[in-house]
Protein backbone atom coordinates (compact mmCIF):
# COMPACT_ATOMS: atom_id res chain seq x y z
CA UNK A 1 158.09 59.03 173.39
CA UNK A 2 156.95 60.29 169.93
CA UNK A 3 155.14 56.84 169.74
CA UNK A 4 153.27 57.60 172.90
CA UNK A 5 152.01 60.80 172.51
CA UNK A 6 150.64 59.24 168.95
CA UNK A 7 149.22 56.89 170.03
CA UNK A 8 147.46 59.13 172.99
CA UNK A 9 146.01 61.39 170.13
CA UNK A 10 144.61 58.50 167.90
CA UNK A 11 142.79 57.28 171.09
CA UNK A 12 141.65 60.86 171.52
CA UNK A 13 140.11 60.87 167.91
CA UNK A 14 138.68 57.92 168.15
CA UNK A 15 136.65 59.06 171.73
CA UNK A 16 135.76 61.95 170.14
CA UNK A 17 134.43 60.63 166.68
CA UNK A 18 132.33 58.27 168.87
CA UNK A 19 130.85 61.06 171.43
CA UNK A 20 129.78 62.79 168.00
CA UNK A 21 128.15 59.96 166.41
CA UNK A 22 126.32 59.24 169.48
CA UNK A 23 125.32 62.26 169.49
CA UNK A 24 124.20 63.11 165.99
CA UNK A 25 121.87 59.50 166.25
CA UNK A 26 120.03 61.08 169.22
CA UNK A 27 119.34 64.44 167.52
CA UNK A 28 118.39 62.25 164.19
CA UNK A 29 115.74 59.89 166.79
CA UNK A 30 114.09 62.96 168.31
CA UNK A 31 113.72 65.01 164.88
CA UNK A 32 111.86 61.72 163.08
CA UNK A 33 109.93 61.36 166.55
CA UNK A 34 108.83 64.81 166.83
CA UNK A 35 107.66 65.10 162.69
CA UNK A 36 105.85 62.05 162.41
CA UNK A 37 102.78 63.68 164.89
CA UNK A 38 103.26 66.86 163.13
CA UNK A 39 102.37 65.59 159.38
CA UNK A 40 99.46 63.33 160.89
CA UNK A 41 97.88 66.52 162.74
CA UNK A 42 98.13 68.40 159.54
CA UNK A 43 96.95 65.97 156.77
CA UNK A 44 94.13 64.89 159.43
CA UNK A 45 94.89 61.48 159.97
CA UNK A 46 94.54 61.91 163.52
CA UNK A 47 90.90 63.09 163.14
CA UNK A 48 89.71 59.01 163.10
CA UNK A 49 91.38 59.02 166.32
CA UNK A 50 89.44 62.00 167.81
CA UNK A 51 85.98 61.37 166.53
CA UNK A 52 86.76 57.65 168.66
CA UNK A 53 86.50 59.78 171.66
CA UNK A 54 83.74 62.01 170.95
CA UNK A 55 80.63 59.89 171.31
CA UNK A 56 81.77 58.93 175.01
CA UNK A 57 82.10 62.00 176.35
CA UNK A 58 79.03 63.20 173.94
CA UNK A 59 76.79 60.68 176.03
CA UNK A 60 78.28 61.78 179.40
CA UNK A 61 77.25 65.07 178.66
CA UNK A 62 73.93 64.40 177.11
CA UNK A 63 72.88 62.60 180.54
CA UNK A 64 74.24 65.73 182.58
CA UNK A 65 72.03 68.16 180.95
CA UNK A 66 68.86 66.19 180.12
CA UNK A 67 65.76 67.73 181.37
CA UNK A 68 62.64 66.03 181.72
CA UNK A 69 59.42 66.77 179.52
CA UNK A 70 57.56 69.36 179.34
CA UNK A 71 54.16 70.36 177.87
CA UNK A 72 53.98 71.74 174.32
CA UNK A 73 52.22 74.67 175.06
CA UNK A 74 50.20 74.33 171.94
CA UNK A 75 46.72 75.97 171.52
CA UNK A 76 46.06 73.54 168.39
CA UNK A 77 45.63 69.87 167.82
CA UNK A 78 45.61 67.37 165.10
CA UNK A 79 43.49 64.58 165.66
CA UNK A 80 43.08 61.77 163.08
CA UNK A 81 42.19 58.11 162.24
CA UNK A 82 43.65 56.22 159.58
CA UNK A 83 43.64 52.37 158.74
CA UNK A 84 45.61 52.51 155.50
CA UNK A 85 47.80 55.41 156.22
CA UNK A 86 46.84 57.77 154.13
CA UNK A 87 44.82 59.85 156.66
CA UNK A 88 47.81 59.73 159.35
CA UNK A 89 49.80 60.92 155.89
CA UNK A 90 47.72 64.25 155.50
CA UNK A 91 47.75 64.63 159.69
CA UNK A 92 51.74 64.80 160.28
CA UNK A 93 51.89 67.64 156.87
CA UNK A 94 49.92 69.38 159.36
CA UNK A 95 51.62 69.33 162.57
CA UNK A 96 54.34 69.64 160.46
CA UNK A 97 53.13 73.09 159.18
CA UNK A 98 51.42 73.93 162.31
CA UNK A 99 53.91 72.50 165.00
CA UNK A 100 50.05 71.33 166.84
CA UNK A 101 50.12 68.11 169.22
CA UNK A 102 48.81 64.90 167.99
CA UNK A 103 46.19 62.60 168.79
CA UNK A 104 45.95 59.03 166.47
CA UNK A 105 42.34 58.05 167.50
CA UNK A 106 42.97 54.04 167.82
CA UNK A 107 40.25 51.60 168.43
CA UNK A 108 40.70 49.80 171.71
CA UNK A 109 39.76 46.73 169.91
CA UNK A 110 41.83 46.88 166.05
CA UNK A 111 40.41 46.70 162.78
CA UNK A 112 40.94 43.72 160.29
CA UNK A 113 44.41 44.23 158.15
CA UNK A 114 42.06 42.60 155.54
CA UNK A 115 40.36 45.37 153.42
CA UNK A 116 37.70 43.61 152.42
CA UNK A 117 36.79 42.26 155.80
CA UNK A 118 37.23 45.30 156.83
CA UNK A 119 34.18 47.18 154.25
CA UNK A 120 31.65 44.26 156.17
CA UNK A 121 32.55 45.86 159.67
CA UNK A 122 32.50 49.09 158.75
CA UNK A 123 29.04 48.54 156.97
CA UNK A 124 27.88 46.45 159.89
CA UNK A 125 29.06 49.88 162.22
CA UNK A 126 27.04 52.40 160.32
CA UNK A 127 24.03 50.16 159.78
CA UNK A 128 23.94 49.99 163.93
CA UNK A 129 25.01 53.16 163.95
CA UNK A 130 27.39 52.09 166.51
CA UNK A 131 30.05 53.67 168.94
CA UNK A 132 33.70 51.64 168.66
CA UNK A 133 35.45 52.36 171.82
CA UNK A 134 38.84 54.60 171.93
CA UNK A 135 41.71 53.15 173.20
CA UNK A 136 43.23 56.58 174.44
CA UNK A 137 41.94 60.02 175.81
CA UNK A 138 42.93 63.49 175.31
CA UNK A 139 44.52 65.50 178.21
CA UNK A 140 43.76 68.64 178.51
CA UNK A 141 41.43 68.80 175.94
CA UNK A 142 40.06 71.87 176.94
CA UNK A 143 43.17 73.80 176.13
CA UNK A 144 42.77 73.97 172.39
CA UNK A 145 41.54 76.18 170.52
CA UNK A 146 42.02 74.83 166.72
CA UNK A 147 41.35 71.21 166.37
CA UNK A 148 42.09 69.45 162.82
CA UNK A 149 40.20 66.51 162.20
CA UNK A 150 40.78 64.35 159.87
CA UNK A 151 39.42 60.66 158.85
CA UNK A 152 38.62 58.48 155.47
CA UNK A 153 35.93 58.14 154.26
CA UNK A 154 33.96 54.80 154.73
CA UNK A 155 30.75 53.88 152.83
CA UNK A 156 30.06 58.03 152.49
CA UNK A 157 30.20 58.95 155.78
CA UNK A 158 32.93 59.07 158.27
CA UNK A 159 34.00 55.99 160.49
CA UNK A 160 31.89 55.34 163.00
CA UNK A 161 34.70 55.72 165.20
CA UNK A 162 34.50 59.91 164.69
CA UNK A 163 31.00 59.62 165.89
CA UNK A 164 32.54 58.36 169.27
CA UNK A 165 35.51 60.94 169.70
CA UNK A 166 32.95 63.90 168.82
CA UNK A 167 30.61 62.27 171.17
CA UNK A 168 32.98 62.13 174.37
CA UNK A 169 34.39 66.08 173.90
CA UNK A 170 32.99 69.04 173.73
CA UNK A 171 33.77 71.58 171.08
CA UNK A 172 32.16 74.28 172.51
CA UNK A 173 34.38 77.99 171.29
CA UNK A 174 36.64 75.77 169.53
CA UNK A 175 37.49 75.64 165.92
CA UNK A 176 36.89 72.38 163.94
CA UNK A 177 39.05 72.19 160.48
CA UNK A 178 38.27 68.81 159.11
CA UNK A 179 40.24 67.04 156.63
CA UNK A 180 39.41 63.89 154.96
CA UNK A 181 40.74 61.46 152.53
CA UNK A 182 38.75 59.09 149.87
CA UNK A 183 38.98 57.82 146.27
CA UNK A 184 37.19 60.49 145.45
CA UNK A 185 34.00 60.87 147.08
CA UNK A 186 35.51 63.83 149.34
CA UNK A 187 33.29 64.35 152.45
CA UNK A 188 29.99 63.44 151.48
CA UNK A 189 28.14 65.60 153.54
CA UNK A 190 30.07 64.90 157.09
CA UNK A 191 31.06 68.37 157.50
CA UNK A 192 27.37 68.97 157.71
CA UNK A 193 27.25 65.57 160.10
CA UNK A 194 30.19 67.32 162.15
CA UNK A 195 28.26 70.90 162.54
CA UNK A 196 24.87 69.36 163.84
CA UNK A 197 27.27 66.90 166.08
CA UNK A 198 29.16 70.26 168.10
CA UNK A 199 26.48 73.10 166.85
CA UNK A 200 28.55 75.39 169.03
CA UNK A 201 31.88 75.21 167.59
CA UNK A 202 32.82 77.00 163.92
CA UNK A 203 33.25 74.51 161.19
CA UNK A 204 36.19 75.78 158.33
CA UNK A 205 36.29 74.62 155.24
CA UNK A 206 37.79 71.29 154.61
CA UNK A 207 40.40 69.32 152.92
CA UNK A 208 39.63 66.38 150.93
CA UNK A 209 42.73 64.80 149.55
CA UNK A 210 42.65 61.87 146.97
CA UNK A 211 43.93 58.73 147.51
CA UNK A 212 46.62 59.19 145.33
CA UNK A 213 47.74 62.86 146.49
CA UNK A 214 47.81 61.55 150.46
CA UNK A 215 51.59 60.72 150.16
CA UNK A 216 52.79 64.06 149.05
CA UNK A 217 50.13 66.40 150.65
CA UNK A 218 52.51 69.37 151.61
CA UNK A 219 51.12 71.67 148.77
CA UNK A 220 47.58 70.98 149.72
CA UNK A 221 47.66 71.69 153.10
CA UNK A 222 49.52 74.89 152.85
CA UNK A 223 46.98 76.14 150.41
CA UNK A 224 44.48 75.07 152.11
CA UNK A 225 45.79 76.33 156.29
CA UNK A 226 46.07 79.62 154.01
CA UNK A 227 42.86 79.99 153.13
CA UNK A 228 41.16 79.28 156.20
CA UNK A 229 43.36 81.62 157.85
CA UNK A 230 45.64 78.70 160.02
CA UNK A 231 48.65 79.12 158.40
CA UNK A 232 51.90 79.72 160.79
């Protein structure tokens, strides 16, 4: 009898021990399951795997809540020709400052890329004082008020391309602030060429940047919006 009832209470311990083990390895599992998100969340590691998700849901909204585009609004307007860059340079520092549309006068047929080629044609231009077509019009040209002009100049005088825009628009009320780039001849008299060309718009006072000052021209044009009173 005594060897029954011991051997019924080793059995019993043994059950027991084994329900308890059991039991401590499932509390262990869950506790290493349940820190592991924990530490990632707050070193950050888990950031890679949110930034993953953004851009979709980024473009899903972006196409929800585009709206189409609209008109500027703006009473001002840079307009500019440049075949080396240094022109267009000078004309975004101003709609920069200004926050006025653009216009890039283009020729519907292109200049050379050759520079020297290109000092024949524009010789050729002036000598028959000619008219090289515009590739592009102006819309709504009649709602500014302020219109920057800007060009190189070629041979002293301006491209014979200005001759045609200031031929095809009229100026009349409006104000003309021209702006010019050269190597240093300035604008050799085409202010004066601009003011018998639209005699019933005002003329300010220009710019005329160097060559060498067109990449960095954001001094010069604030002085010089400032003193004609343009500044924003």
């Amino acid at each position: 009898m005594k060897k029954i009832l011991s051997l019924l209470l080793t059995l019993t311990m043994v059950f027991t021990l084994a329900a308890c083990g059991n039991s401590g390895a499932t509390q262990s599992g869950t506790s290493e399951a349940t820190s592991g998100p924990e530490s990632s969340a707050a070193s950050g590691e888990n950031t890679p795997s949110s930034e993953s998700t953004a851009p979709t849901e980024s473009v899903s909204q972006g196409e929800e809540s585009s709206q189409p585009e609209t008109e500027t609004g703006a009473t001002s307007l840079v307009v500019y020709f440049s075949w080396s860059g240094n022109t267009e340079s000078v004309a975004n520092e101003i709609h920069s400052q200004t926050g006025a549309d653009m216009f890039e006068i283009v020729p519907a047929e292109p200049y050379t890329d050759d520079y020297n080629t290109l000092l024949d044609i524009a010789q050729e231009e002036q000598a028959n004082d000619a008219r090289p077509a515009i590739a592009d019009t102006v819309d709504h040209f009649e709602q500014y008020d302020v219109v920057y002009l800007g060009y190189p100049n070629w041979w002293g005088d301006m491209p014979m391309i200005l001759y045609t825009f200031l031929d095809a628009y009229d100026f009349s009320g409006k104000t003309i602030a021209p702006f010019v780039t050269s190597g240093g001849s300035g604008f050799s008299g085409t202010i004066g060429t601009i003011e018998s060309m639209q005699p019933d718009a005002a003329v300010t006072e220009g710019l005329s940047v160097g060559s060498s000052e067109a990449a960095d021209p954001a001094a010069a044009v604030t002085e010089w919006l400032a003193g004609i009173g343009l500044s924003e």
